[in-house]
Protein backbone atom coordinates (compact mmCIF):
# COMPACT_ATOMS: atom_id res chain seq x y z
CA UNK A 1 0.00 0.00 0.00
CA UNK A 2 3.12 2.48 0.81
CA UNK A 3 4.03 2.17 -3.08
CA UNK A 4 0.91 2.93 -4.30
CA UNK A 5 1.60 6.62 -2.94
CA UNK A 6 2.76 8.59 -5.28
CA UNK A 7 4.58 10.61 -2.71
CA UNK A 8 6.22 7.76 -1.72
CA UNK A 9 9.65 7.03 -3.35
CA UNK A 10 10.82 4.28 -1.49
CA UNK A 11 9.91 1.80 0.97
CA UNK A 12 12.14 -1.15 2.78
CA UNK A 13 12.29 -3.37 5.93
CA UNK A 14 14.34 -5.32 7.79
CA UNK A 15 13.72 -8.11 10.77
CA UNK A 16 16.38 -7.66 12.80
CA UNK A 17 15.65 -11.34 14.82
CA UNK A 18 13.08 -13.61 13.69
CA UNK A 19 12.58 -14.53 17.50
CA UNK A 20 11.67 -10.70 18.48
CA UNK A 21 8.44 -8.78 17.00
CA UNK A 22 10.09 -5.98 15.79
CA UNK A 23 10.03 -5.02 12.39
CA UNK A 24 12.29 -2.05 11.23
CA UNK A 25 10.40 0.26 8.12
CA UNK A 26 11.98 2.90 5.92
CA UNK A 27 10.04 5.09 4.25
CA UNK A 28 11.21 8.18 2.18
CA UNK A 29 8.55 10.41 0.81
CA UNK A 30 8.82 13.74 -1.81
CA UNK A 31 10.07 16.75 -0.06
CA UNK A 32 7.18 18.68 1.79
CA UNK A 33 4.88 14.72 2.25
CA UNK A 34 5.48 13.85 5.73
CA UNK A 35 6.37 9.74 5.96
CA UNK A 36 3.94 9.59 8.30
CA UNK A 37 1.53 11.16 6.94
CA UNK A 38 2.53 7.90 4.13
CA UNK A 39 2.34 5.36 6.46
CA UNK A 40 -1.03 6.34 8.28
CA UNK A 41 -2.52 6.44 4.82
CA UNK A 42 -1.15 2.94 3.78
CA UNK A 43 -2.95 1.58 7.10
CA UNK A 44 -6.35 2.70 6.90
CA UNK A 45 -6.14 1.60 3.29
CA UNK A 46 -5.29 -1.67 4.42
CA UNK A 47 -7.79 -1.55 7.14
CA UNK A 48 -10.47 -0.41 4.39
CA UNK A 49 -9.05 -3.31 1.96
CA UNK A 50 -9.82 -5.78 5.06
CA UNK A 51 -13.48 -4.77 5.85
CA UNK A 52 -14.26 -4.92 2.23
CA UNK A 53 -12.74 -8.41 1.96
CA UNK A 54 -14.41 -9.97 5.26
CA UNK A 55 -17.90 -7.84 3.93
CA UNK A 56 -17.63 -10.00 0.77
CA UNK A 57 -16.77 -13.48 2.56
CA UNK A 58 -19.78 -12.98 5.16
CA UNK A 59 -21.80 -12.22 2.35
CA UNK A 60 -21.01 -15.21 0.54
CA UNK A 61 -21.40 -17.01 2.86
CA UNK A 62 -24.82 -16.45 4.05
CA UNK A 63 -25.59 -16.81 0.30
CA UNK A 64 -24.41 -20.16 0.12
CA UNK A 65 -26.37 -21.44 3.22
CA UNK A 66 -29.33 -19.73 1.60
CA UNK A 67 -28.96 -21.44 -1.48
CA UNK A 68 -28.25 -24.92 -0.08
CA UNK A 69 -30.99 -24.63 2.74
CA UNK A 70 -28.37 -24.56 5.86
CA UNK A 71 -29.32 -22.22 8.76
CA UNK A 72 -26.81 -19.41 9.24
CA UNK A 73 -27.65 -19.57 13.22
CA UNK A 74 -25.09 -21.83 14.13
CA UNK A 75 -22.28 -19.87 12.19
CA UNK A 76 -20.65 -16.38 13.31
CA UNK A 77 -20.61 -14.72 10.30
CA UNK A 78 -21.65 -11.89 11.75
């Protein structure tokens, strides 16, 4: 999601241990485009991508169970 930015020129990570949850990010914007400004974007994008996705799947699947006569009651796909 940081690439799709245009104001974003470059993006990297590193792990520094695979046994620690730390994840190092680089991010270098245009002049004048804060990188977190970049960053904040590319989350809520992501969070908007997720909603959409688990909308769709819930959707789905209450389709299916009314297609093939199965009560959605006993599933959370709330």
């Amino acid at each position: 999601m940081l690439m799709k930015n245009p104001n974003v020129e470059f993006v990297g990570y590193t792990v520094p241990h695979p046994f620690k949850p730390f994840m190092n990010i680089r991010v270098q914007s245009v002049d004048g485009y804060p990188a977190d400004d970049a960053v904040n974007e590319a989350l809520d994008s992501i969070v908007d991508v997720c909603k959409h996705v688990g909308k769709k799947y819930k959707d789905a699947v209450k389709k299916f169970h009314k297609e093939n006569g199965k009560a959605t009651a006993d599933m959370d796909v709330s």
